[in-house]
PDB file of N, CA and C in Angstrom:
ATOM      1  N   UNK A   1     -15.693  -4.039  -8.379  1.00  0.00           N
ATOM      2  CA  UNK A   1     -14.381  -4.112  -8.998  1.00  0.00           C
ATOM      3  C   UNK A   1     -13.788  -2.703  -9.055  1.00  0.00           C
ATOM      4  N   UNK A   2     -12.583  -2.544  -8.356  1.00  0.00           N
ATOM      5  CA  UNK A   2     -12.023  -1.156  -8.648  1.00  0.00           C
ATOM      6  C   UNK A   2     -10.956  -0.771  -9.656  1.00  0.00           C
ATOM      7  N   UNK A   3     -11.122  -0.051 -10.201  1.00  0.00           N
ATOM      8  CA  UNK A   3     -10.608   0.433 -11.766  1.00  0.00           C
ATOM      9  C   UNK A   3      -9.190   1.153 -11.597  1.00  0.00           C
ATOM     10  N   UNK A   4      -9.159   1.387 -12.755  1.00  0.00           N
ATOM     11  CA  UNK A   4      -7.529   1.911 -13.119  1.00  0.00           C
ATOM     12  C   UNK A   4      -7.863   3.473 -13.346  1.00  0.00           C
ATOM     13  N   UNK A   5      -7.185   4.534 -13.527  1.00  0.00           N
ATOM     14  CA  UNK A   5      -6.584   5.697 -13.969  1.00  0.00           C
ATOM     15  C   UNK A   5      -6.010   5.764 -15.077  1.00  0.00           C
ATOM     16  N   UNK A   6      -6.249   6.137 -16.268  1.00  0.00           N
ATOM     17  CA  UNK A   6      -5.405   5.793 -17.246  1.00  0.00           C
ATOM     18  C   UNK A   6      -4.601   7.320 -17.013  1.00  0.00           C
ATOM     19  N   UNK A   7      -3.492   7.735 -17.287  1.00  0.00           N
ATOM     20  CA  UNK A   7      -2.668   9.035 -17.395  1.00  0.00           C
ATOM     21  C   UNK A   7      -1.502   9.239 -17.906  1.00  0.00           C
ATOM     22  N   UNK A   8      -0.869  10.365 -18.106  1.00  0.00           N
ATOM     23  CA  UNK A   8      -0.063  10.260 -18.848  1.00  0.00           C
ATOM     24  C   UNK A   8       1.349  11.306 -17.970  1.00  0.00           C
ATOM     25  N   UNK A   9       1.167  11.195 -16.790  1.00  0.00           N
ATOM     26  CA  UNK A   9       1.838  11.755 -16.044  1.00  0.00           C
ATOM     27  C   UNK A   9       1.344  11.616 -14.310  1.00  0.00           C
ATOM     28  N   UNK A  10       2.371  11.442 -13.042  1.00  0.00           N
ATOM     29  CA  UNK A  10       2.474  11.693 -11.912  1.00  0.00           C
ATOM     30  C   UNK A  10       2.411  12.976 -11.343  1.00  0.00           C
ATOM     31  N   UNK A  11       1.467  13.398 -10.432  1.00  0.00           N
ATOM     32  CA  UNK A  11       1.664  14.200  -9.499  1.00  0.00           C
ATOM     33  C   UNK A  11       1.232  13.986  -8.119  1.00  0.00           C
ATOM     34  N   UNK A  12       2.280  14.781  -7.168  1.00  0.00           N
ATOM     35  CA  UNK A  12       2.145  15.069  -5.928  1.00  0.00           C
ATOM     36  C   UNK A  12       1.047  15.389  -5.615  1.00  0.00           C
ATOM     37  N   UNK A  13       0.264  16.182  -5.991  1.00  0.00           N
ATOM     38  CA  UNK A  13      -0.933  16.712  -6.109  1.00  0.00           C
ATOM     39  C   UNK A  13      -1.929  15.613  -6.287  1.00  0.00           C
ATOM     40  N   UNK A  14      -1.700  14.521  -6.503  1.00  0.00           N
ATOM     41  CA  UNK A  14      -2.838  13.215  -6.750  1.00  0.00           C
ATOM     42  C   UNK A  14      -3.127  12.601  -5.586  1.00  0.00           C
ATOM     43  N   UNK A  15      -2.419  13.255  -4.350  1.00  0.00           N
ATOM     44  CA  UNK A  15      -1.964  12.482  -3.189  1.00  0.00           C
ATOM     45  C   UNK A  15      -2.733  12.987  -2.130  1.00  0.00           C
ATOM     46  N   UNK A  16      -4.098  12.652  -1.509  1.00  0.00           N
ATOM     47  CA  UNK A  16      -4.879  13.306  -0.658  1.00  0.00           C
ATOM     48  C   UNK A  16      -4.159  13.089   0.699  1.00  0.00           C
ATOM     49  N   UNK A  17      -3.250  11.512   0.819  1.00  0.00           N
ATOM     50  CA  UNK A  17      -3.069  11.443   2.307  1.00  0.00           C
ATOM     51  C   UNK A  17      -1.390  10.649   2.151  1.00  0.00           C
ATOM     52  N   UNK A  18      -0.587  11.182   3.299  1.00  0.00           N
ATOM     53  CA  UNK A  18       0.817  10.263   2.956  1.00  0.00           C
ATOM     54  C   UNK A  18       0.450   9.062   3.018  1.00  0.00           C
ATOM     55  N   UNK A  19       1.964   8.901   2.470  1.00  0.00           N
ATOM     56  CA  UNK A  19       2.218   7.044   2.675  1.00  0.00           C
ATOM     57  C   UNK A  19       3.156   6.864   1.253  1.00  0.00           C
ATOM     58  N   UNK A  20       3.127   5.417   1.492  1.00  0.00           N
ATOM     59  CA  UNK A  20       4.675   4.978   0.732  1.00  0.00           C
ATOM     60  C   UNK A  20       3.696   4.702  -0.621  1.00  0.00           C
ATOM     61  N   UNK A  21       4.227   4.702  -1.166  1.00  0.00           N
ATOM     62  CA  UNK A  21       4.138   4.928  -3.279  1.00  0.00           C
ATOM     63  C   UNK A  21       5.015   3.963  -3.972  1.00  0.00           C
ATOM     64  N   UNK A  22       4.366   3.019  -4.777  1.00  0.00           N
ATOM     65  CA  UNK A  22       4.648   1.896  -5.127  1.00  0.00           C
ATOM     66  C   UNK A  22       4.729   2.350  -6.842  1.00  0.00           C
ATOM     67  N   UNK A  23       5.618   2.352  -7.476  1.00  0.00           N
ATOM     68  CA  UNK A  23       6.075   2.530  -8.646  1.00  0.00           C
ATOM     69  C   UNK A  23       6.509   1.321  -9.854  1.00  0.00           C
ATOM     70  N   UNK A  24       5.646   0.759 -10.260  1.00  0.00           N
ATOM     71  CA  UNK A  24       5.529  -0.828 -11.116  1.00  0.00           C
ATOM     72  C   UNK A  24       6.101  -0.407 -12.584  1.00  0.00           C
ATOM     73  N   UNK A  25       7.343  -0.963 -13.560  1.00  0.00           N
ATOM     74  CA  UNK A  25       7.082  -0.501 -14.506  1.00  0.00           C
ATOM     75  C   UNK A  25       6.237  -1.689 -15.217  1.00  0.00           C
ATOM     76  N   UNK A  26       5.810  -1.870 -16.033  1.00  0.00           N
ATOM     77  CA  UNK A  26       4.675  -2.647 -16.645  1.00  0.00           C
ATOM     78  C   UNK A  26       4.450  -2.380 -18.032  1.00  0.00           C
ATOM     79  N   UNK A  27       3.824  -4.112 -19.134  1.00  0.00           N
ATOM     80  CA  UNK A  27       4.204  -3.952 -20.314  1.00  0.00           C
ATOM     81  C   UNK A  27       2.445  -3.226 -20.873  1.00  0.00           C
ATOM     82  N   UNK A  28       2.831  -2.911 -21.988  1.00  0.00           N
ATOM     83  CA  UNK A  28       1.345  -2.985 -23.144  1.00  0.00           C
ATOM     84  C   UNK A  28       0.760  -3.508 -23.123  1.00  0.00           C
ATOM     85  N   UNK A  29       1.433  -4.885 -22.795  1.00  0.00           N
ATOM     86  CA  UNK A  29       0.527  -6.705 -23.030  1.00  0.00           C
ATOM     87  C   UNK A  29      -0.442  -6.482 -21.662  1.00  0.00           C
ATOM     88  N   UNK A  30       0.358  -5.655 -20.451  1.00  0.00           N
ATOM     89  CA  UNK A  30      -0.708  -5.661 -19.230  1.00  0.00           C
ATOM     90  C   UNK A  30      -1.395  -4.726 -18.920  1.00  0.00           C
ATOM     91  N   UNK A  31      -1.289  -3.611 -20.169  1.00  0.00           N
ATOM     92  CA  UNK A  31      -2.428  -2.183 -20.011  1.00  0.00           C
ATOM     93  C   UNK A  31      -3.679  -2.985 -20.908  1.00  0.00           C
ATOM     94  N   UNK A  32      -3.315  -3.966 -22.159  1.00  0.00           N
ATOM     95  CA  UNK A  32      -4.242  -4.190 -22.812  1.00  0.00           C
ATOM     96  C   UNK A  32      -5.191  -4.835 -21.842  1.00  0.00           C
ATOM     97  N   UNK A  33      -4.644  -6.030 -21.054  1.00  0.00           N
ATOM     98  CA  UNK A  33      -5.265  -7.092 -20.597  1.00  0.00           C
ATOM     99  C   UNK A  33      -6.085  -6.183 -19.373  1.00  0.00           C
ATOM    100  N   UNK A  34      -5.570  -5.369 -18.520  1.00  0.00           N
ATOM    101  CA  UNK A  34      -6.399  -4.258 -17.840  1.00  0.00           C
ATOM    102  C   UNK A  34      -7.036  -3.596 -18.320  1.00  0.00           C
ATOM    103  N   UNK A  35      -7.172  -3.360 -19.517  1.00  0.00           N
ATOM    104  CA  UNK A  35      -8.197  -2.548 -20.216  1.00  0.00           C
ATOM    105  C   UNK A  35      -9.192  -3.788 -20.798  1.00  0.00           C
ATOM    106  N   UNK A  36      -9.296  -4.610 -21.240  1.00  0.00           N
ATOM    107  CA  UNK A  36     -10.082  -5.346 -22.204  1.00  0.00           C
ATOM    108  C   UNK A  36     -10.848  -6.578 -21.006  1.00  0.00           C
ATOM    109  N   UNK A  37     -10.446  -5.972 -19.923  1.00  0.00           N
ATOM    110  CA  UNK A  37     -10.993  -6.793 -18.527  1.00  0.00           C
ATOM    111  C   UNK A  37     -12.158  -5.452 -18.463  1.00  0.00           C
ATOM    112  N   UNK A  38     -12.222  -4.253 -18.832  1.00  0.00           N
ATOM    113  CA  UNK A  38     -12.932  -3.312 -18.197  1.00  0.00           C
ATOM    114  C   UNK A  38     -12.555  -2.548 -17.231  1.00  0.00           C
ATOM    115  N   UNK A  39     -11.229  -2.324 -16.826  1.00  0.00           N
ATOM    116  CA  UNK A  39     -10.604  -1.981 -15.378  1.00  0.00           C
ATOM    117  C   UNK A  39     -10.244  -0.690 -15.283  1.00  0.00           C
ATOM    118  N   UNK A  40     -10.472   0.186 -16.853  1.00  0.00           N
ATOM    119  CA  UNK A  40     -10.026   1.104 -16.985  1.00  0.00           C
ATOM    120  C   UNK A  40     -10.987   1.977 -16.659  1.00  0.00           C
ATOM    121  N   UNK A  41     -10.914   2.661 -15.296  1.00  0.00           N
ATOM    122  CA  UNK A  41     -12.572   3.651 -14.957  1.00  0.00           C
ATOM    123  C   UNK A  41     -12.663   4.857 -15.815  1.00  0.00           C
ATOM    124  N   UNK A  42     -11.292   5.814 -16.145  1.00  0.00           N
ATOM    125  CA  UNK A  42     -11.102   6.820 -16.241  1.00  0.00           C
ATOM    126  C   UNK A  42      -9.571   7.401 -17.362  1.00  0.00           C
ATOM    127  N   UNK A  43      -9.765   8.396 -17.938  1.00  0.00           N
ATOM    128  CA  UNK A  43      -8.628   8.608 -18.764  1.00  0.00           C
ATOM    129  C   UNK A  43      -8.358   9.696 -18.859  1.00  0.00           C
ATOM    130  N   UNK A  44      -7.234  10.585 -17.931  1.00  0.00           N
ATOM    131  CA  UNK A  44      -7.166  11.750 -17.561  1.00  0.00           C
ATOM    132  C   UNK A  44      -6.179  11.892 -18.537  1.00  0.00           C
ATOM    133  N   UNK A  45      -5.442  11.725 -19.532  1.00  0.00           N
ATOM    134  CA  UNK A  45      -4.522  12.025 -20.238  1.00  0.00           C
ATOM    135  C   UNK A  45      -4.856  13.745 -20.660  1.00  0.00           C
ATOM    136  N   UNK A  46      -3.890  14.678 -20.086  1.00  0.00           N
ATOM    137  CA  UNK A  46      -4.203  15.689 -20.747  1.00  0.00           C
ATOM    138  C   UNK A  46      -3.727  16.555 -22.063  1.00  0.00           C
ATOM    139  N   UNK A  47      -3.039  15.903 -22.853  1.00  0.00           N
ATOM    140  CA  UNK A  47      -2.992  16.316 -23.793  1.00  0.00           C
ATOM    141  C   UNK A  47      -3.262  15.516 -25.255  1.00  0.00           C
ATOM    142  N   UNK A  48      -3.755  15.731 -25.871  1.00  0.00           N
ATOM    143  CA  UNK A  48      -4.800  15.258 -27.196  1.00  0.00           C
ATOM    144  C   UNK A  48      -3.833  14.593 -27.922  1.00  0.00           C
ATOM    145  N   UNK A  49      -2.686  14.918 -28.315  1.00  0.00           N
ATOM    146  CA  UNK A  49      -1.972  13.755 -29.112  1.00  0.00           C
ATOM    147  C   UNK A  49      -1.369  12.968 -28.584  1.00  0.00           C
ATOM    148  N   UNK A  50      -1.039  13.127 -27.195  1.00  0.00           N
ATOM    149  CA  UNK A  50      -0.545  11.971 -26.109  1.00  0.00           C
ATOM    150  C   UNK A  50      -1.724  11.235 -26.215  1.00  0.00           C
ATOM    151  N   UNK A  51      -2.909  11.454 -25.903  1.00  0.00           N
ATOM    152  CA  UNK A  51      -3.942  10.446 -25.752  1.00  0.00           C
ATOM    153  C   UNK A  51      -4.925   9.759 -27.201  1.00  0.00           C
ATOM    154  N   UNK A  52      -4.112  10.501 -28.440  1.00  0.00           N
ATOM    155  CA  UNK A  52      -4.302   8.985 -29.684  1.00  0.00           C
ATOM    156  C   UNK A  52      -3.011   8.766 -30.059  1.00  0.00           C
ATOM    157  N   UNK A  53      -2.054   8.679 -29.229  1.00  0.00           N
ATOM    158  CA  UNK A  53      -1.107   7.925 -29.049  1.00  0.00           C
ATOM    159  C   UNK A  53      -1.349   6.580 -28.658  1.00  0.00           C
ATOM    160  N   UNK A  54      -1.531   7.234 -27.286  1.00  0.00           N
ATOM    161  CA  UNK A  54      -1.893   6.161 -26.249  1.00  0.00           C
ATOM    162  C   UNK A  54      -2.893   5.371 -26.768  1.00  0.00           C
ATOM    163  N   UNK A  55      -3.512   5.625 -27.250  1.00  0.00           N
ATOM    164  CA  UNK A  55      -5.091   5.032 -27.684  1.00  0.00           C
ATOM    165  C   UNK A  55      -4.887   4.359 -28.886  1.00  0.00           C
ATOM    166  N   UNK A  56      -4.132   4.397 -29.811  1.00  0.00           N
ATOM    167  CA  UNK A  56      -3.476   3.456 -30.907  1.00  0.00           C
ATOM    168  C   UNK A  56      -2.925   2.153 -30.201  1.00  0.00           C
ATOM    169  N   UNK A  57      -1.586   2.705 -29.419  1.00  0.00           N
ATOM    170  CA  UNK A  57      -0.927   1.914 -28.712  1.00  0.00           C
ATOM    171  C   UNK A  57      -1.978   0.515 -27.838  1.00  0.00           C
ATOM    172  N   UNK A  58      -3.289   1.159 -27.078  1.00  0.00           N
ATOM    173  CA  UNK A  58      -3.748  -0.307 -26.452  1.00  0.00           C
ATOM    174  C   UNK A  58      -4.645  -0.675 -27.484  1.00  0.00           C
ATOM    175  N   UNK A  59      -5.294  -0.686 -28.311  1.00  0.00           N
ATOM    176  CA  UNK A  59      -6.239  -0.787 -28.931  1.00  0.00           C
ATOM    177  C   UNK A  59      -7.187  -1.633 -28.652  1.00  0.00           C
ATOM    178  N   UNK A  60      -7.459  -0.907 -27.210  1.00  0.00           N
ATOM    179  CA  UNK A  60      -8.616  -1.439 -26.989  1.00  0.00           C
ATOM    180  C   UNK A  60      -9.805  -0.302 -26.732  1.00  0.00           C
ATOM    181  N   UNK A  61     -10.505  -0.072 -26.728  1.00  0.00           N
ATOM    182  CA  UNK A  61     -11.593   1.120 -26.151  1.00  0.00           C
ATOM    183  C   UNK A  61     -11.424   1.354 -24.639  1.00  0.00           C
ATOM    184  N   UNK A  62     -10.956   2.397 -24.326  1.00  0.00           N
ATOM    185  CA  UNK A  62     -11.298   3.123 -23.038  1.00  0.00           C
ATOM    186  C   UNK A  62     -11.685   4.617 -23.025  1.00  0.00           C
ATOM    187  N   UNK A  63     -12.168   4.768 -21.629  1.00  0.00           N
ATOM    188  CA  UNK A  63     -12.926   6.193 -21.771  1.00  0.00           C
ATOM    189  C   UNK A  63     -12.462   7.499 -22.276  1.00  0.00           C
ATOM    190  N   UNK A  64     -13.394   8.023 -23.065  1.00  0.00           N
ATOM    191  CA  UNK A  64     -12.715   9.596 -24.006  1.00  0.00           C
ATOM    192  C   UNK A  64     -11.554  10.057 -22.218  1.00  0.00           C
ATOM    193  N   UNK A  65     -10.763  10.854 -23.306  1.00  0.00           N
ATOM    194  CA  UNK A  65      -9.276  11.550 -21.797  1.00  0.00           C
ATOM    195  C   UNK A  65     -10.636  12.744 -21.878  1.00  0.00           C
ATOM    196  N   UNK A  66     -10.410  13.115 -20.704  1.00  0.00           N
ATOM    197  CA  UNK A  66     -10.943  14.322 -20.162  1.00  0.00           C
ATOM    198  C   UNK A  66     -10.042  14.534 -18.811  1.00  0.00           C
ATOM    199  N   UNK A  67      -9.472  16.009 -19.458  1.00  0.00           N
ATOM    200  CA  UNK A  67      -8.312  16.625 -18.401  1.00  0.00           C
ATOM    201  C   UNK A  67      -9.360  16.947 -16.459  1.00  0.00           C
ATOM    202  N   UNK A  68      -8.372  16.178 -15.726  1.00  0.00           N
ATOM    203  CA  UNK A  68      -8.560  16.373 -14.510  1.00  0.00           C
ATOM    204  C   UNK A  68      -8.101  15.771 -13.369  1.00  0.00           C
ATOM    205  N   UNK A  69      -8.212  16.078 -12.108  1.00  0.00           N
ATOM    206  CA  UNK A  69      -7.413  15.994 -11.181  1.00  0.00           C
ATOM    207  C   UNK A  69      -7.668  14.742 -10.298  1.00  0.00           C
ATOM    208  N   UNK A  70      -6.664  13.857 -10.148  1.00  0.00           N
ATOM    209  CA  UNK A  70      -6.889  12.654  -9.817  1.00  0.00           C
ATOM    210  C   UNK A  70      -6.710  12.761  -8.678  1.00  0.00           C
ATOM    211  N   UNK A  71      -7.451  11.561  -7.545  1.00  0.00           N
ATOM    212  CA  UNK A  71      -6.863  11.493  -6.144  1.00  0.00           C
ATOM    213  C   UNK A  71      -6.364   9.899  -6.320  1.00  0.00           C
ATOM    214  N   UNK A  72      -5.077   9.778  -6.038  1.00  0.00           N
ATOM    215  CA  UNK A  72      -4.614   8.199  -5.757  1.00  0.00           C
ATOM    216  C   UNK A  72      -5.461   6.701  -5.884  1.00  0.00           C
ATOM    217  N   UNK A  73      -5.984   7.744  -4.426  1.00  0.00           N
ATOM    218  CA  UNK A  73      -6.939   6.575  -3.194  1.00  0.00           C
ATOM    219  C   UNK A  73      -8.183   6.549  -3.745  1.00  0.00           C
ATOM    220  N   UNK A  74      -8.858   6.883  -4.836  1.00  0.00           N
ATOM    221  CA  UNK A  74     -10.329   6.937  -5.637  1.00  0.00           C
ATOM    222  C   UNK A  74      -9.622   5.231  -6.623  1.00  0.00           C
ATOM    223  N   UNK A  75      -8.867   5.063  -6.810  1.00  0.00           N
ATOM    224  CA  UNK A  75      -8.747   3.814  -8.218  1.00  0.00           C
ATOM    225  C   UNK A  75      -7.640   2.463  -7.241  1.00  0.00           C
ATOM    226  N   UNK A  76      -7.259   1.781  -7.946  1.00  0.00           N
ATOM    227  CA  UNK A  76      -7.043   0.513  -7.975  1.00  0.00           C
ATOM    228  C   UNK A  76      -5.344   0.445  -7.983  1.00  0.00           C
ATOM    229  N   UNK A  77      -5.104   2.047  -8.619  1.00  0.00           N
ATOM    230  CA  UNK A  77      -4.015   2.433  -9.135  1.00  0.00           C
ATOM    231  C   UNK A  77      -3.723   3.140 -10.256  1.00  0.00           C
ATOM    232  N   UNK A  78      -3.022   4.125 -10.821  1.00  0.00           N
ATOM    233  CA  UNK A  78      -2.741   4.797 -11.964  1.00  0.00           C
ATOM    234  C   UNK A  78      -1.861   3.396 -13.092  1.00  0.00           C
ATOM    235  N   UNK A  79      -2.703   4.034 -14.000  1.00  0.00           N
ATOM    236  CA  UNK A  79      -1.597   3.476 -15.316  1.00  0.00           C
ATOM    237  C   UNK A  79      -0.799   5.008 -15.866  1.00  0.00           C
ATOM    238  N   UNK A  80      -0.045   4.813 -15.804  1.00  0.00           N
ATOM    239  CA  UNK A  80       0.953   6.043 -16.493  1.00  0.00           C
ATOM    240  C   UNK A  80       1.814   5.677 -17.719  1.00  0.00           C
ATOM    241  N   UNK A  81       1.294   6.448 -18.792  1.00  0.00           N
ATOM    242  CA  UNK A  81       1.685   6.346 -19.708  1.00  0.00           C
ATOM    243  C   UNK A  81       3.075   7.754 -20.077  1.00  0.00           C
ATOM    244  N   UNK A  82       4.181   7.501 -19.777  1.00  0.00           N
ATOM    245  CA  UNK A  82       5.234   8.520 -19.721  1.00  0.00           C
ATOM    246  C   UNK A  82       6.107   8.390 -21.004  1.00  0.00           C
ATOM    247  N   UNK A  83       4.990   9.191 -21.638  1.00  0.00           N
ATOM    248  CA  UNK A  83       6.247   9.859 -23.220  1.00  0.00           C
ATOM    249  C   UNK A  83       7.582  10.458 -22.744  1.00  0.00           C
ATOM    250  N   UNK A  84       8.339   9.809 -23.604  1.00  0.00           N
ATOM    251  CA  UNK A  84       9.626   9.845 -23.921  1.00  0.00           C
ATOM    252  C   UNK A  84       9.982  10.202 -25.248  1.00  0.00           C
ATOM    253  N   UNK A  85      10.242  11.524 -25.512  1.00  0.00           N
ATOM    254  CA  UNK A  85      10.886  11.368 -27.067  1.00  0.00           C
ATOM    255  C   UNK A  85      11.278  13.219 -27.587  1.00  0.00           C
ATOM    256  N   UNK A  86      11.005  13.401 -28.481  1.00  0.00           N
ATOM    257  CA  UNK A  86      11.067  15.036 -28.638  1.00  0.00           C
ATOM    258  C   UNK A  86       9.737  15.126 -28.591  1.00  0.00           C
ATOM    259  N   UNK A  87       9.292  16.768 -28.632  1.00  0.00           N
ATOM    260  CA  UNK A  87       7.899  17.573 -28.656  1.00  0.00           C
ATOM    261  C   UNK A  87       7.460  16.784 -29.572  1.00  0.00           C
ATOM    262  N   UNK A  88       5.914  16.600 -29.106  1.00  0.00           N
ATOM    263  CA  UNK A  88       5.166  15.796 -30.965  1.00  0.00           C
ATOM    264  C   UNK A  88       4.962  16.691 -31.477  1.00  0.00           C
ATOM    265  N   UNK A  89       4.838  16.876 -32.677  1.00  0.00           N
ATOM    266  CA  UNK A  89       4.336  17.657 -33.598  1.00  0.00           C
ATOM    267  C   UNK A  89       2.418  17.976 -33.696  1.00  0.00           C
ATOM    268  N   UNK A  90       1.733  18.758 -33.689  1.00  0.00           N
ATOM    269  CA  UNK A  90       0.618  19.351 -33.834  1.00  0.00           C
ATOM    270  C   UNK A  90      -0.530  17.975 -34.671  1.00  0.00           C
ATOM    271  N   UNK A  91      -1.189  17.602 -34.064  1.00  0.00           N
ATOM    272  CA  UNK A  91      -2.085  16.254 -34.878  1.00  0.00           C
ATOM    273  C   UNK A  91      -1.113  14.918 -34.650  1.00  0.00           C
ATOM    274  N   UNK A  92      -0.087  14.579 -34.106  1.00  0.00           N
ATOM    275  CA  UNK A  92       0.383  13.505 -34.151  1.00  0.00           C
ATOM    276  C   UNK A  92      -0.623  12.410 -33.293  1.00  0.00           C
ATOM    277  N   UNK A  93      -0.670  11.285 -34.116  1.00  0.00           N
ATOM    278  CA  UNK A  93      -1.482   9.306 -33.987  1.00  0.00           C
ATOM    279  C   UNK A  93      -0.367   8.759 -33.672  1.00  0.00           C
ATOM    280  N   UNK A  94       0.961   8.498 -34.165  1.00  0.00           N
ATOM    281  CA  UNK A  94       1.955   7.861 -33.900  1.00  0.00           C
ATOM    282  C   UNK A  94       3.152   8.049 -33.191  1.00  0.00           C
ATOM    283  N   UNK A  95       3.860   7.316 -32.378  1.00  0.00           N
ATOM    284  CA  UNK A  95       5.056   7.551 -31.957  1.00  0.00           C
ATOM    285  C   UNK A  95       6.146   8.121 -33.019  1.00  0.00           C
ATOM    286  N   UNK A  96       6.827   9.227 -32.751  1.00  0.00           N
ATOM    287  CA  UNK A  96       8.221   9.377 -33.650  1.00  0.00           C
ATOM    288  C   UNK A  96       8.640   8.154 -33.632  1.00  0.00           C
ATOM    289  N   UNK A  97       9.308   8.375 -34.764  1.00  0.00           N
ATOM    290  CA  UNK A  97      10.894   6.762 -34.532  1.00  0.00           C
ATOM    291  C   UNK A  97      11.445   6.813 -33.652  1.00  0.00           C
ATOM    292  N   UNK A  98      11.871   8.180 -32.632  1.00  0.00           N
ATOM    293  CA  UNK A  98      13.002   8.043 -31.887  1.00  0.00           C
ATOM    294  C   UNK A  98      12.240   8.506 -30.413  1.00  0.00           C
ATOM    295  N   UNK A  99      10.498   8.052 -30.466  1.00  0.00           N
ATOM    296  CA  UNK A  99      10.251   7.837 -29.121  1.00  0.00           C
ATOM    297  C   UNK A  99       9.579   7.002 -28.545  1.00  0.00           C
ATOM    298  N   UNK A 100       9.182   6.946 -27.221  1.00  0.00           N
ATOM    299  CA  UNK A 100       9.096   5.263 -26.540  1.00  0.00           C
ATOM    300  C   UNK A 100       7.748   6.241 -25.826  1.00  0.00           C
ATOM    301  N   UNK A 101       6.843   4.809 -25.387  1.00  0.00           N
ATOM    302  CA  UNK A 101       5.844   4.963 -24.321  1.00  0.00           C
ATOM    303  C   UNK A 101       6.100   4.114 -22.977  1.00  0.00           C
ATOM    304  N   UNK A 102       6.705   4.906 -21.896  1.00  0.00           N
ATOM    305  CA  UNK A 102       7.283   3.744 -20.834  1.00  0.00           C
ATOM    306  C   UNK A 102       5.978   3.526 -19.943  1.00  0.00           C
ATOM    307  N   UNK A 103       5.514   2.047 -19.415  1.00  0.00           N
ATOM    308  CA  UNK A 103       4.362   1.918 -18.891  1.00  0.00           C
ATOM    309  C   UNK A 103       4.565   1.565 -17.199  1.00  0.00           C
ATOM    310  N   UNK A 104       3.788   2.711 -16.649  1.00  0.00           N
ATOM    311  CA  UNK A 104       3.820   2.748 -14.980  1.00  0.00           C
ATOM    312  C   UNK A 104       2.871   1.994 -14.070  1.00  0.00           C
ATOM    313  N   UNK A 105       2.836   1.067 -13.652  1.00  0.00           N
ATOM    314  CA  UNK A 105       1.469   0.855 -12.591  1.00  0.00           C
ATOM    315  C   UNK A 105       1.989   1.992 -10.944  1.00  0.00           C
ATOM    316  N   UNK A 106       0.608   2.806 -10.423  1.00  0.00           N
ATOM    317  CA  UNK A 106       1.157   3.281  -9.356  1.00  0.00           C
ATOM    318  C   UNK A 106       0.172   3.069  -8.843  1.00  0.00           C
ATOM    319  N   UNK A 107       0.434   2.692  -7.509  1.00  0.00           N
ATOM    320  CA  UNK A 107      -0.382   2.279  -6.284  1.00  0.00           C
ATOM    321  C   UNK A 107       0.780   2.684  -4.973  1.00  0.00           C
ATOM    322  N   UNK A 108      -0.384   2.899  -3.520  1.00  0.00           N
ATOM    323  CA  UNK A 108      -0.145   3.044  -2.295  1.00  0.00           C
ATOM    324  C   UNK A 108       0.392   1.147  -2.223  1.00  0.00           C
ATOM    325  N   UNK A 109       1.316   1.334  -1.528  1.00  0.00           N
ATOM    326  CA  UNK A 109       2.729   0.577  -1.369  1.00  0.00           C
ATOM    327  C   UNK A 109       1.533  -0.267  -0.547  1.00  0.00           C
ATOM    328  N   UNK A 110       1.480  -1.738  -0.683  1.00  0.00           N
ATOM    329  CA  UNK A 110       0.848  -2.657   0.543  1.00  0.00           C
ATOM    330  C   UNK A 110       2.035  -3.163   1.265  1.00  0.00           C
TER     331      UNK A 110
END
């Protein structure tokens, strides 16, 4: 079974070989259900209050974030978790009021 990427951002740099890039937006209801299937291999989120954000938000258990460099073509596809809102504040668990978590599936285009 090949797994997900959990992250909290896209890069060019994730990209060992061209090709077309498939950009899904996708709900909570389908990070949970990908996570609570086990699908989640990995959780590169690199920054610490983005990732008990994120980690409130599915509440399900996936792997501690440990910052590092993804290749595409290693997973199933990235989940991207893309904060939207002002700077968090230092220790933030929760979303501000006035920000959103928009949810990405990315995969090589079939």
């Amino acid at each position: 079974m090949q797994t997900y990427a959990l992250t909290n951002a896209f890069s060019i740099n994730m990209l060992t070989r061209r090709g077309l890039i498939q950009f899904e937006p996708t709900t909570l209801d389908t990070v949970r259900a990908i996570a609570q299937n086990g699908r989640i291999g990995t959780n590169a989120i690199g920054h610490a209050d983005t990732d008990a954000i994120v980690r409130n938000l599915i509440a399900v258990d996936v792997p501690p974030a440990e910052r590092q460099t993804l290749d595409l073509d290693d997973y199933a596809g990235l989940i991207v978790a893309q904060y939207r809102g002002p700077r968090l504040e230092a220790g933030a668990a929760e979303l501000p009021q006035d920000a959103t978590i928009e949810w990405w599936l990315v995969s090589r285009k079939r």
